[in-house]
Protein backbone atom coordinates (compact mmCIF):
# COMPACT_ATOMS: atom_id res chain seq x y z
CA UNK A 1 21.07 -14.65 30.31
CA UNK A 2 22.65 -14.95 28.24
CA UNK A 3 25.31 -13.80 25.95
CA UNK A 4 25.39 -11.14 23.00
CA UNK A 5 25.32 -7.93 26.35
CA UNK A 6 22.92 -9.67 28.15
CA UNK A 7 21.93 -12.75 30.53
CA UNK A 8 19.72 -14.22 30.27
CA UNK A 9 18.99 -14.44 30.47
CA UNK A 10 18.19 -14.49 31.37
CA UNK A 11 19.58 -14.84 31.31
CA UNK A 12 19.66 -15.42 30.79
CA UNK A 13 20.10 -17.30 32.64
CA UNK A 14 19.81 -20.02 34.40
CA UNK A 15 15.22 -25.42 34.75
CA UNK A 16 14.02 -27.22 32.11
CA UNK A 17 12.55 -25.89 29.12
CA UNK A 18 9.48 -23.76 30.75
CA UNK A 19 6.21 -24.82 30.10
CA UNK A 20 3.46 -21.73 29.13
CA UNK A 21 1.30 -21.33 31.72
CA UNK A 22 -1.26 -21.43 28.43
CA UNK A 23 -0.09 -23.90 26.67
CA UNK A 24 -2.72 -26.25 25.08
CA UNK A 25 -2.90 -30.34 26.10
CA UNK A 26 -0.46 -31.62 22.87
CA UNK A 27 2.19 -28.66 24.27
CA UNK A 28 2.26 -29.78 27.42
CA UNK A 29 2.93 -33.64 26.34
CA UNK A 30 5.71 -32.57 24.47
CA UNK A 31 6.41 -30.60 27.98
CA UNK A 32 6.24 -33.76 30.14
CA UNK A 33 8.76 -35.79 27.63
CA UNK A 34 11.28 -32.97 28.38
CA UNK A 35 10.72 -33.10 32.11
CA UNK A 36 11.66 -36.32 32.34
CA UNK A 37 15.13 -35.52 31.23
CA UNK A 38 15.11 -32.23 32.84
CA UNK A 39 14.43 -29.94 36.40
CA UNK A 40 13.65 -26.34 36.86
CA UNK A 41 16.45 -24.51 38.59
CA UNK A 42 14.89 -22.72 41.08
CA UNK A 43 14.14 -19.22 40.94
CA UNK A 44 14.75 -19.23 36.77
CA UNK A 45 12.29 -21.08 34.65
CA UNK A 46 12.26 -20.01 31.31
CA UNK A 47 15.79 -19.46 31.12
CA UNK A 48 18.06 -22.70 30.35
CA UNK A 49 17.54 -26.24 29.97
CA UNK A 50 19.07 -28.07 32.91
CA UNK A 51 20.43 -31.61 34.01
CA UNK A 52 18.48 -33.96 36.42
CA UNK A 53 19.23 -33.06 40.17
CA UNK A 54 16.93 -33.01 43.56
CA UNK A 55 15.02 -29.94 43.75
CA UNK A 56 16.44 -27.67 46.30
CA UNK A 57 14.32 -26.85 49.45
CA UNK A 58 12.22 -24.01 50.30
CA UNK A 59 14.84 -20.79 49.96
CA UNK A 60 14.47 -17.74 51.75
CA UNK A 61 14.92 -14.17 50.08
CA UNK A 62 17.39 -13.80 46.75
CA UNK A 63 19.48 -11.07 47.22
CA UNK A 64 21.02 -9.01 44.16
CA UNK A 65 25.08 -8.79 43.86
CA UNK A 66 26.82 -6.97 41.45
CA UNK A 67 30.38 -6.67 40.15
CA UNK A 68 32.33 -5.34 36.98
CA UNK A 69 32.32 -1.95 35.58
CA UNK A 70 30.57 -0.01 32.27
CA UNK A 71 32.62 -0.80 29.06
CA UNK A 72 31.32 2.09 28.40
CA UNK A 73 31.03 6.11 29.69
CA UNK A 74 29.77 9.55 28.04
CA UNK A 75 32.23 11.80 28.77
CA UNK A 76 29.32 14.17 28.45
CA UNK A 77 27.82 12.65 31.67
CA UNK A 78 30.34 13.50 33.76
CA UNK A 79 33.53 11.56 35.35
CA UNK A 80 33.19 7.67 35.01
CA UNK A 81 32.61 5.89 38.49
CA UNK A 82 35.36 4.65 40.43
CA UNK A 83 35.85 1.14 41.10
CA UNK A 84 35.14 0.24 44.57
CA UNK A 85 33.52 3.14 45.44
CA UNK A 86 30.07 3.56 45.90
CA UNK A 87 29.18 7.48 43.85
CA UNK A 88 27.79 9.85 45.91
CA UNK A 89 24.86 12.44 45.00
CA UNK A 90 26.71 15.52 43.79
CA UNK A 91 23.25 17.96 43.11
CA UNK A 92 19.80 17.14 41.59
CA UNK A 93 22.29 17.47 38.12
CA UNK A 94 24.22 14.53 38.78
CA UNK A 95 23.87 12.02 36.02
CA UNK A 96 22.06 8.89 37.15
CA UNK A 97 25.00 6.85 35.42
CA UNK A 98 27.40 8.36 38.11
CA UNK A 99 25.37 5.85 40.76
CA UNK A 100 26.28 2.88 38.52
CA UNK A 101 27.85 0.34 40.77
CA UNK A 102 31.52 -0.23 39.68
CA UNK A 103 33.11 -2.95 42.12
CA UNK A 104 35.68 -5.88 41.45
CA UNK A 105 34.36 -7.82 44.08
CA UNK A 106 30.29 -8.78 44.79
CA UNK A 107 28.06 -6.14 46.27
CA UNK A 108 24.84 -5.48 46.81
CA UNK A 109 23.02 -3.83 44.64
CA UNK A 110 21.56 -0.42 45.59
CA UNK A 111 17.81 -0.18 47.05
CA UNK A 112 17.34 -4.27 46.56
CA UNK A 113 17.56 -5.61 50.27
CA UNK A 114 13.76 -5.82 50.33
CA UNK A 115 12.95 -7.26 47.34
CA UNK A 116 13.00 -11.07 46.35
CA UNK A 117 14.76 -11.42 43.10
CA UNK A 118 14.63 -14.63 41.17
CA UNK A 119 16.63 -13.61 38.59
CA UNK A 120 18.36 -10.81 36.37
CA UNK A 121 19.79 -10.20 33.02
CA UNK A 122 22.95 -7.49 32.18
CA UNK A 123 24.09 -5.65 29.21
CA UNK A 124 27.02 -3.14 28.63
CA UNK A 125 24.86 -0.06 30.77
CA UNK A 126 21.87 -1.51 32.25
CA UNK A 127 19.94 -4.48 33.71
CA UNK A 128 17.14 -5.98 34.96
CA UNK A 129 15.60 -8.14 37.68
CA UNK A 130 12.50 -10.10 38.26
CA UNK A 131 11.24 -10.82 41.30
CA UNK A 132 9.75 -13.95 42.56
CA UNK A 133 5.93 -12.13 42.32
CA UNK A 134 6.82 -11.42 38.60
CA UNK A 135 7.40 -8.49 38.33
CA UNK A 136 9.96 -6.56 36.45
CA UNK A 137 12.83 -3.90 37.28
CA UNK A 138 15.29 -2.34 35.20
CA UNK A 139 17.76 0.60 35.80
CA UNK A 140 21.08 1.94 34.40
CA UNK A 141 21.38 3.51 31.03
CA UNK A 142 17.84 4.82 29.72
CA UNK A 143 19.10 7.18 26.79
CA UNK A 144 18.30 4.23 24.24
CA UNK A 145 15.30 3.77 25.56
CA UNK A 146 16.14 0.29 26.99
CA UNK A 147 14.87 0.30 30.19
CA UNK A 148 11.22 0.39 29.48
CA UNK A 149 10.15 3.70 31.32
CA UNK A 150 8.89 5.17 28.42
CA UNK A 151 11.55 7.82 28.58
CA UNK A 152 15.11 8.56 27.23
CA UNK A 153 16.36 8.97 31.26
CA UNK A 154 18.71 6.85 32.62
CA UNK A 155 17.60 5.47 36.42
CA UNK A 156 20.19 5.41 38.73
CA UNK A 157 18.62 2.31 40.67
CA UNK A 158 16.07 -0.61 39.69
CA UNK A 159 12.62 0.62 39.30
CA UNK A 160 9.87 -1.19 38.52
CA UNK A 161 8.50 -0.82 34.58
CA UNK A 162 4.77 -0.33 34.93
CA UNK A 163 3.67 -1.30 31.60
CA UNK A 164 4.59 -5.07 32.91
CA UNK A 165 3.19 -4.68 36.02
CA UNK A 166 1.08 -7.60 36.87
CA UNK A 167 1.59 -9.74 33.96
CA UNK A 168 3.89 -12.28 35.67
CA UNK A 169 7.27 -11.86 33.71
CA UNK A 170 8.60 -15.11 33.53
CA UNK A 171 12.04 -14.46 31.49
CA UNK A 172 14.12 -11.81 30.77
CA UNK A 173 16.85 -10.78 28.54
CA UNK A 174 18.96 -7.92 27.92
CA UNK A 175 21.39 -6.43 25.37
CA UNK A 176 22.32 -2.77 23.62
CA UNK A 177 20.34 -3.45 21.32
CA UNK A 178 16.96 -4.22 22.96
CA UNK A 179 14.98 -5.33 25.99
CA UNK A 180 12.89 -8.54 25.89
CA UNK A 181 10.56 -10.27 28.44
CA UNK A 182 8.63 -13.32 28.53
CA UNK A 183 5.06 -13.05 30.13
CA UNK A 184 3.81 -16.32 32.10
CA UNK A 185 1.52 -16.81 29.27
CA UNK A 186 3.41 -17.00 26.85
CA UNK A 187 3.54 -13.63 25.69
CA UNK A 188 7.06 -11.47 24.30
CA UNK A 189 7.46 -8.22 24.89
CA UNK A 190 10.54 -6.54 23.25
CA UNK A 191 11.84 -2.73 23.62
CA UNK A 192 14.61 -0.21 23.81
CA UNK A 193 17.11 0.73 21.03
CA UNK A 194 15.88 -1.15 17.76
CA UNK A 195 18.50 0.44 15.90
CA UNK A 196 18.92 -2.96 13.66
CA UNK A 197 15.13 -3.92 14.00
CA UNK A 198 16.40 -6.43 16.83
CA UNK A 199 12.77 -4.97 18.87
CA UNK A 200 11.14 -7.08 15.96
CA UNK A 201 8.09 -4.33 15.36
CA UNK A 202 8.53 -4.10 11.78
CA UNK A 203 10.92 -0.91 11.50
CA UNK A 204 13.87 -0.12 13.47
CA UNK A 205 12.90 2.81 15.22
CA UNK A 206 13.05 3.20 19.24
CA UNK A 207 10.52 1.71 21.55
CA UNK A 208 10.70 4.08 24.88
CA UNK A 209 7.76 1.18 26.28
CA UNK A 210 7.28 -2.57 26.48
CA UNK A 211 5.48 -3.53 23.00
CA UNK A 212 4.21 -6.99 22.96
CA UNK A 213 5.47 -9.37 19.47
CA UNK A 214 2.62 -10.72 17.06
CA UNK A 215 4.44 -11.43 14.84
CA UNK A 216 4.54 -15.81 15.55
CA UNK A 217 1.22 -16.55 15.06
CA UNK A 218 -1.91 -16.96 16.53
CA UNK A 219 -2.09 -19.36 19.85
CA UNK A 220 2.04 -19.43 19.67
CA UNK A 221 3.79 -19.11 23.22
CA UNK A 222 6.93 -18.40 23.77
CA UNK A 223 9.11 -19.83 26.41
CA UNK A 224 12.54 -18.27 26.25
CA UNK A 225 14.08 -15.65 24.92
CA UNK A 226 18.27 -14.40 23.98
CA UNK A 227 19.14 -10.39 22.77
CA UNK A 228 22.29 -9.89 21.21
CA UNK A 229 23.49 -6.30 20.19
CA UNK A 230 22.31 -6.70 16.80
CA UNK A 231 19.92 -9.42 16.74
CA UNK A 232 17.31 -11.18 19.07
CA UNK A 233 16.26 -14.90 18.62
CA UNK A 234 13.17 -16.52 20.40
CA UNK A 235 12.10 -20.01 21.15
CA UNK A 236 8.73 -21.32 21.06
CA UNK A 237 6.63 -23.83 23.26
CA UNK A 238 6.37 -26.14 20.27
CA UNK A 239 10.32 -26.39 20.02
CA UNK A 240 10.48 -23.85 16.88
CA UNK A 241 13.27 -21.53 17.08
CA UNK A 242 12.69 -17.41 15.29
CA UNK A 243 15.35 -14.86 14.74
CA UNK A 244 15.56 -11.38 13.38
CA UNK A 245 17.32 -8.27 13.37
CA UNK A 246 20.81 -7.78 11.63
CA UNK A 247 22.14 -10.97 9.58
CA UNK A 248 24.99 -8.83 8.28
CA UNK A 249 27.01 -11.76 10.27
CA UNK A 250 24.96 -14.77 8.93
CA UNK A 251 23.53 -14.67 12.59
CA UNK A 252 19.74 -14.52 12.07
CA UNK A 253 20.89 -18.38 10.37
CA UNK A 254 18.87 -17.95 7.28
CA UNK A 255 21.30 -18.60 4.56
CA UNK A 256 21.96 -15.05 3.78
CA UNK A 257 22.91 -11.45 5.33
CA UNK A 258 19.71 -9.89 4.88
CA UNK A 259 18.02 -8.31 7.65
CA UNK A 260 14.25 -9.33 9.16
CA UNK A 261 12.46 -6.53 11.07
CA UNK A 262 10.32 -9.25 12.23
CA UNK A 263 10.64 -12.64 13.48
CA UNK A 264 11.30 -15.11 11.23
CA UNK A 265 11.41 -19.26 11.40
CA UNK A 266 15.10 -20.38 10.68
CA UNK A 267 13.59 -23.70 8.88
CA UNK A 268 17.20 -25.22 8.82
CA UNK A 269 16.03 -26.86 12.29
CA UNK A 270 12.85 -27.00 11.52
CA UNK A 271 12.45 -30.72 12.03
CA UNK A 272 14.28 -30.58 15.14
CA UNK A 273 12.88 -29.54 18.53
CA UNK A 274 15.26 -26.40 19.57
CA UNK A 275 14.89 -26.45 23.74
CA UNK A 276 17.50 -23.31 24.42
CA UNK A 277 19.36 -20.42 22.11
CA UNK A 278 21.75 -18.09 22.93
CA UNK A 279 22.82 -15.03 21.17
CA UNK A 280 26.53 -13.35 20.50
CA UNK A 281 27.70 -10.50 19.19
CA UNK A 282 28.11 -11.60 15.58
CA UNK A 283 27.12 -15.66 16.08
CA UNK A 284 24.47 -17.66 17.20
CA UNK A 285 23.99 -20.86 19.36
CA UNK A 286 20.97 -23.22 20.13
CA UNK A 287 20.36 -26.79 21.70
CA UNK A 288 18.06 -29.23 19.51
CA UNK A 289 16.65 -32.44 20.94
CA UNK A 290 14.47 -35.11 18.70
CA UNK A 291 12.68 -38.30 19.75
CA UNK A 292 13.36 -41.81 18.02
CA UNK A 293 10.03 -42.33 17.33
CA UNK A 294 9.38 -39.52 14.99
CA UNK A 295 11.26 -38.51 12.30
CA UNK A 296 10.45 -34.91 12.63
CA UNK A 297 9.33 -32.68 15.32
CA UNK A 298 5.64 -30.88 14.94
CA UNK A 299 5.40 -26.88 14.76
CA UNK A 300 3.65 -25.57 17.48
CA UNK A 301 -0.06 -25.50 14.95
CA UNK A 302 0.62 -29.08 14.19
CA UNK A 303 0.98 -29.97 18.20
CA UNK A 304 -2.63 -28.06 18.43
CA UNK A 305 -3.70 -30.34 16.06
CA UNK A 306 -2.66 -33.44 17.79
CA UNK A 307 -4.31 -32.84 20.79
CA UNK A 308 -4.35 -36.69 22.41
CA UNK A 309 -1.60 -37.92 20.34
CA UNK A 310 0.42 -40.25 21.86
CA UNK A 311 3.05 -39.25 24.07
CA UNK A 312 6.73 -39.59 22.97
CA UNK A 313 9.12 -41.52 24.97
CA UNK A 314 12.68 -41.56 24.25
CA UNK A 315 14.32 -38.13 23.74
CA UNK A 316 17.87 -38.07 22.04
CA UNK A 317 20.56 -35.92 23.89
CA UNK A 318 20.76 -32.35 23.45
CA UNK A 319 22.63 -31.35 20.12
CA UNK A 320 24.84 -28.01 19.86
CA UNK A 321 24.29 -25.90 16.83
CA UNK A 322 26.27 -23.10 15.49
CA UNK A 323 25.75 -20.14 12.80
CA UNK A 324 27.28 -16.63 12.07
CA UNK A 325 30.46 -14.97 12.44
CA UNK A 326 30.99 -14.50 8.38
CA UNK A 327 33.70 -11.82 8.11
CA UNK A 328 35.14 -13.03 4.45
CA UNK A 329 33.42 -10.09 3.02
CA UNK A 330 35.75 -7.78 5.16
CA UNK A 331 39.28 -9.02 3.16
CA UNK A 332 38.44 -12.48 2.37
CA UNK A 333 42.25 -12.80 1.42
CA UNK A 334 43.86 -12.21 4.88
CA UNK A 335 43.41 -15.26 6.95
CA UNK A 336 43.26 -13.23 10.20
CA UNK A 337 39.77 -11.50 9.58
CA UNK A 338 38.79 -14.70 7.84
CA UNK A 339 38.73 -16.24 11.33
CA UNK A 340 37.63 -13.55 13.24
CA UNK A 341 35.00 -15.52 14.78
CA UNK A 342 38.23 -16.89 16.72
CA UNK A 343 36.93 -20.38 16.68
CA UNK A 344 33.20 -19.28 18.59
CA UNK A 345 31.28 -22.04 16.33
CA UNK A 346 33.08 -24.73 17.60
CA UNK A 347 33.38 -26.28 13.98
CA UNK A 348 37.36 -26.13 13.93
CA UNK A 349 36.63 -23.77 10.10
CA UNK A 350 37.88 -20.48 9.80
CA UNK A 351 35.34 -19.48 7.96
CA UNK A 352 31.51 -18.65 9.53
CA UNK A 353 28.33 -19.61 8.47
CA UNK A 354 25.33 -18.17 7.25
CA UNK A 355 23.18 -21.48 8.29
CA UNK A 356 22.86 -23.63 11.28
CA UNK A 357 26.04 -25.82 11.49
CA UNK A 358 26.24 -29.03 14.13
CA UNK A 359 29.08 -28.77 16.42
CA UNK A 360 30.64 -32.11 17.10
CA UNK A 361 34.35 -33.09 17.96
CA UNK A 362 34.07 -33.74 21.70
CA UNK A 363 30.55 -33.12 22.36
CA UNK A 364 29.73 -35.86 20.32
CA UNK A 365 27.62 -38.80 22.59
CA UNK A 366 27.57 -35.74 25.19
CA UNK A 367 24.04 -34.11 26.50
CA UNK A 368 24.20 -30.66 25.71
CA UNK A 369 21.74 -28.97 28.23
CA UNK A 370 22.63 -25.15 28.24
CA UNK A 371 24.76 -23.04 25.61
CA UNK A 372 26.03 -19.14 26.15
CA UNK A 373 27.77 -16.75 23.77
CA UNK A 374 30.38 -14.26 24.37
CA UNK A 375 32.00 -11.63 22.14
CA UNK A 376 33.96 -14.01 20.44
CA UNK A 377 33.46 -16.87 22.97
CA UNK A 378 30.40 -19.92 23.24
CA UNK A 379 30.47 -22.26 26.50
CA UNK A 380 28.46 -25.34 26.13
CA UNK A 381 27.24 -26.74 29.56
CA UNK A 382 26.33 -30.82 29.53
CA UNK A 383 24.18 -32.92 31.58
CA UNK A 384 27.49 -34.73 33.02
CA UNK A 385 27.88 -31.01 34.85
CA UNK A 386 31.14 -30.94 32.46
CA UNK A 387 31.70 -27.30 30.74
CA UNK A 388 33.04 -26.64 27.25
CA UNK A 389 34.82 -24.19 25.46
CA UNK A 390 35.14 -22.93 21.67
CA UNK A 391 36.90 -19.36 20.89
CA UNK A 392 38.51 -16.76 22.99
CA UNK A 393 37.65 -15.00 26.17
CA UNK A 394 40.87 -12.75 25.55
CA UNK A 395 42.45 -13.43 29.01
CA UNK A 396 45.99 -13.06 29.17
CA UNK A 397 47.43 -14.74 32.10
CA UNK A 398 50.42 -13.90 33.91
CA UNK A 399 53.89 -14.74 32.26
CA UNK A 400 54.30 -17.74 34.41
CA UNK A 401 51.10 -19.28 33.65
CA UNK A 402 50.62 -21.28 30.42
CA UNK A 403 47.36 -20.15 28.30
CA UNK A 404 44.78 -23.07 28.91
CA UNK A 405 44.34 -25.20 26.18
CA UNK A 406 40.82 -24.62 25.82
CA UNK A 407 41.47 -20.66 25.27
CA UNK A 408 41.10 -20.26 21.53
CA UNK A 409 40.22 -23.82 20.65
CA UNK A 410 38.08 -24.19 17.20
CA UNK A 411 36.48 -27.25 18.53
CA UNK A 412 34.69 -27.90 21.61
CA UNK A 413 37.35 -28.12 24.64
CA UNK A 414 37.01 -29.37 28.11
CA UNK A 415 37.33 -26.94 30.86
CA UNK A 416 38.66 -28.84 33.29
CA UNK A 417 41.15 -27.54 36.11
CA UNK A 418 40.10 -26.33 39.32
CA UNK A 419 36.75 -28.30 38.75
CA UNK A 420 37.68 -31.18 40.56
CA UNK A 421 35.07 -32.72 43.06
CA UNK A 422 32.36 -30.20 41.61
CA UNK A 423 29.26 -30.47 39.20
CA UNK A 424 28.54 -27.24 37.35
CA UNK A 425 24.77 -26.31 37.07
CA UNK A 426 24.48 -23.47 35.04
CA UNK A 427 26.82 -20.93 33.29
CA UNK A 428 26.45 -17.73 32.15
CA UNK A 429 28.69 -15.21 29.55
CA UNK A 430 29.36 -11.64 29.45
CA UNK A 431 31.71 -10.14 26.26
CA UNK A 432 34.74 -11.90 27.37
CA UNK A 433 34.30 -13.62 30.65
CA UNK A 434 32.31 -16.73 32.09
CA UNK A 435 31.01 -17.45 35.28
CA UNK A 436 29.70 -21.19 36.12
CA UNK A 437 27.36 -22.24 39.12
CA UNK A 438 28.91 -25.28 40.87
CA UNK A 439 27.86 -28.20 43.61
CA UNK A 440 30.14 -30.37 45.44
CA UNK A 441 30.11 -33.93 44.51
CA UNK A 442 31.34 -36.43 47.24
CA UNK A 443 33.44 -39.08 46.79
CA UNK A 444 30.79 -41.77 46.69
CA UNK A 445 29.09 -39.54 43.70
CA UNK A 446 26.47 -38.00 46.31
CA UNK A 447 25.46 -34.32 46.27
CA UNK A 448 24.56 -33.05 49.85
CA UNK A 449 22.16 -30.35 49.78
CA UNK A 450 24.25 -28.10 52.13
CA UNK A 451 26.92 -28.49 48.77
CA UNK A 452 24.62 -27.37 46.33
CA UNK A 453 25.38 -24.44 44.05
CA UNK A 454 27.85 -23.35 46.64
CA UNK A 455 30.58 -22.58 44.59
CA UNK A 456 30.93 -19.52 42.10
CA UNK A 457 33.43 -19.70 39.56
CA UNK A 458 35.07 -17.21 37.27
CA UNK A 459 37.53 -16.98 34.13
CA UNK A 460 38.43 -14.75 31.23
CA UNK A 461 38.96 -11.41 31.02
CA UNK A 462 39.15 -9.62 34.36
CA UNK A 463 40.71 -5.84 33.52
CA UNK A 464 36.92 -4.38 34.87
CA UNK A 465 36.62 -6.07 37.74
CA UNK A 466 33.99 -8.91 36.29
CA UNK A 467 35.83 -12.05 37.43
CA UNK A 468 35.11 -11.04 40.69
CA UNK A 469 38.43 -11.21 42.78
CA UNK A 470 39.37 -8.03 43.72
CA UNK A 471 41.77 -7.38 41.28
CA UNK A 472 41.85 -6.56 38.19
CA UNK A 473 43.81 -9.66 36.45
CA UNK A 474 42.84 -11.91 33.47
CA UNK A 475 42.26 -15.59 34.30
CA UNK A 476 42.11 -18.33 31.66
CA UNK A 477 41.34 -20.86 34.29
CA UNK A 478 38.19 -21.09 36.77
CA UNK A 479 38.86 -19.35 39.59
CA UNK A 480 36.14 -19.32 42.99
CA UNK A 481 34.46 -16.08 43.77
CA UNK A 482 36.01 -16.08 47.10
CA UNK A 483 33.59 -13.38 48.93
CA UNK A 484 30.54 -15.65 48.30
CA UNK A 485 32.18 -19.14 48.57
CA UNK A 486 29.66 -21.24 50.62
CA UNK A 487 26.71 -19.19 49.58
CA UNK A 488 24.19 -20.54 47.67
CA UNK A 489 23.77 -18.98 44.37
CA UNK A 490 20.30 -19.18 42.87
CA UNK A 491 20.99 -17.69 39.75
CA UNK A 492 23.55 -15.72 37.66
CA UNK A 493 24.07 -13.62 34.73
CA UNK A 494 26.68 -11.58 32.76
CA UNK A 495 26.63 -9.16 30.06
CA UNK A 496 29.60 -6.57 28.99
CA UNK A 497 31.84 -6.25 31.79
CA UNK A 498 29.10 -7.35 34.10
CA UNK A 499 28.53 -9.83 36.81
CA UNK A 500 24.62 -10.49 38.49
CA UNK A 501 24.02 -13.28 41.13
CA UNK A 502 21.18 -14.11 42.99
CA UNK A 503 21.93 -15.25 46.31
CA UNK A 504 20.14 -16.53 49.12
CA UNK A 505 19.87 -14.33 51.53
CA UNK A 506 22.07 -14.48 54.34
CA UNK A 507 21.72 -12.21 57.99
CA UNK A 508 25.06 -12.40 57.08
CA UNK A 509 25.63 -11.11 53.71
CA UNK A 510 28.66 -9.04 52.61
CA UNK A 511 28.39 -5.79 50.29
CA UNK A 512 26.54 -2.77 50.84
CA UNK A 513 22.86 -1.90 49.84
């Protein structure tokens, strides 16, 4: 996942653009032309779209680790967990919450050493996993009705959410606002809160079960999908990208603030093929590619249509779009709440928009290949393995330490110390922290396998424990996840004050489960 509370990500996050098990002959053309350019991390399809590199070799078991704390606690459910302490059962009246795991550095999470995870998305109060049979998990805060159980009960460990049992869940994301998963054919199921009409059923009332979309189209698959608090977004097989929920922002990118209950097309990129979004808080980010030899990309009942058309060839680089964040009708005439995007859309404007914008400045000529949204924060990942910011993370560093200039930029801004001699992979955002997935280059430009995503790194805001180090202090810069250094991380995810990582198993893994 993702950002906007949730990886996924999904992450979240974080592979090429995933191909629908279902998808029809003129799909899966389209499909090749992007693998080409593009590799499936493995153990997340569906989630991001990635740069070229080897495929990695048979791993063994993906272990779950956790770190960060809740952003937020009922007082009515008893004392808030301590940090680096694992809760312990009080009486059968002990709040499930009090088992959430609260830890500055990586642990295991509870009841997972047995189960092969692929990969996980976070919110503020609960998460999920999928594991590598396809099967879903969530746990955390159920009050909402996010979790899937069919309940309002929160679940004090990951438990499996029957009503997706057997239908090989493919991607996941997760926010406040809603649950959403991605079936292997094609299929979305959304569920949870709704409060905004983020579930997409037509009404924003609660959905205590897993309640599968219709609203695309006949024969439409899905292939990857981003919640944010108040709105969800959804990308197709056929490179068309749908939004709905709250617009109140000028996220849903429509051209206005009205609400959809259900998904709708934003048209703006209609004639571009959209490969990757990512939702914020109040913003919006997605990755369009287009081929020289058409002019326009076609809709997924055009492709169906075009079933032996010639397949295209030449695919332009990955483009970095940008909507939301419209505060002017707060006090348009204070300049302060007229940025208070902080700079997120990467346009260098103060002021948001209600409409897809392109994001150039220094990721012009670049390959954008995976995008992530904070609070007010979006990281842009290219296919050179080079990272860039736009907005705030909020970190404060120490007096002695000078802010990094990429920390509040309005325009796309290298992140570039303590990067030296690695190739990030994949990156993933929670409200006001990233984490990146890194390999170690050698000096001839070679990438040993033993190197690859071996190398966690963390920056931002670090006052819960979500950078990872064992303290509690803000970073501005990249800073390794020293307790899994030399690891191999398979896949990651933030959301809120939250950390996931999938890592291969080790006989000689750290943390507790």
């Amino acid at each position: 996942a993702d950002g906007g509370g949730g990886g996924g990500g999904g992450g979240p996050s974080a592979g090429s653009v995933a191909v629908c098990a279902s998808a029809g002959p003129a799909v899966g053309q389209w499909a090749r032309g992007l693998a080409e350019r593009s590799s499936r991390v493995r153990g997340a399809p569906s989630r991001v779209f990635q740069p070229v590199l080897p495929a990695l070799k048979q791993r063994d078991l993906g272990d779950l680790y956790v770190w960060g704390s809740l952003a937020q606690f009922d007082a009515r459910d008893g004392p808030q967990p301590s940090m680096n302490c694992a809760p312990q059962l009080r009486g059968l009246g002990t709040d499930p919450m009090q088992f959430w795991q609260q830890s500055s550095v990586p642990v295991l999470v509870y009841n997972t050493s047995s189960v092969d995870v692929v990969w996980a998305a976070v919110a503020t109060r609960h998460a999920a996993l999928v594991t590598r049979a396809g099967e879903l998990y969530t746990w955390g805060y159920g009050k909402t009705g996010n979790l899937g159980h069919g309940a309002q009960l929160s679940c004090a460990y990951p438990s499996l959410v029957s009503a997706m049992r057997g239908r090989g869940v493919s991607a996941i994301s997760a926010s406040d606002g809603c649950t959403a998963a991605v079936t292997a054919a094609g299929d979305l199921y959304t569920w949870g809160c709704g409060h905004a009409g983020q579930a997409g059923h037509g009404a924003p009332r609660q959905q205590l079960r897993p309640k599968r979309l219709r609203a695309f189209g006949a024969g439409v698959r899905v292939h990857q999908v981003s919640c944010g608090p108040y709105h969800t977004a959804a990308v197709t097989c056929g490179g068309e990208l749908f939004t709905w929920g709250s617009s109140v922002f000028g996220q849903l990118g429509h051209g206005s603030a009205v609400t959809a209950f259900t998904p709708r097309r934003v048209d703006a990129l209609a004639g571009c093929l959209v490969v990757q979004v990512s939702c914020g808080w109040w913003h919006t980010a997605a990755i369009t590619i287009s081929c020289s030899e058409h002019n326009s990309v076609p809709s997924d009942q055009q492709q169906r249509a075009q079933q032996g058309a010639a397949e295209p060839e030449v695919w332009g680089p990955g483009v970095l779009h940008t909507w939301g964040g419209c505060f002017q009708w707060a006090d348009p005439g204070e300049r302060w709440r007229a940025d208070s995007h902080r700079g997120c859309l990467g346009t260098g404007e103060l002021d948001g928009c209600a409409a897809p914008v392109r994001v150039g400045g220094d990721l012009d000529g670049c390959d954008v290949v995976q995008v992530v949204c904070g609070v007010n924060l979006t990281v842009a990942l290219t296919r050179q393995g080079h990272v860039y910011q736009m907005g705030v993370t909020g970190a404060t560093d120490s007096g002695e330490v000078k802010a990094a200039p990429w920390e509040g930029a309005l325009r796309p801004t290298r992140v570039d110390a303590n990067v030296f001699g690695l190739f990030v992979e994949e990156v993933a955002a929670g409200a006001h922290h990233v984490v990146g997935v890194a390999s170690q280059v050698l000096p001839n430009g070679g990438m040993p396998e033993e190197g690859r995503r071996t190398r966690l790194l963390a920056w931002g805001k670090g006052g819960k424990g979500q950078l990872g180090s064992g303290t509690l202090k803000d970073s501005s810069s990249p800073k390794a996840v020293a307790s899994l250094d030399g690891r191999r991380i398979l896949s990651v995810a933030c959301g809120g004050h939250h950390t996931l990582a999938v890592v291969e198993h080790s006989s000689r893994g750290n943390g507790s489960s």
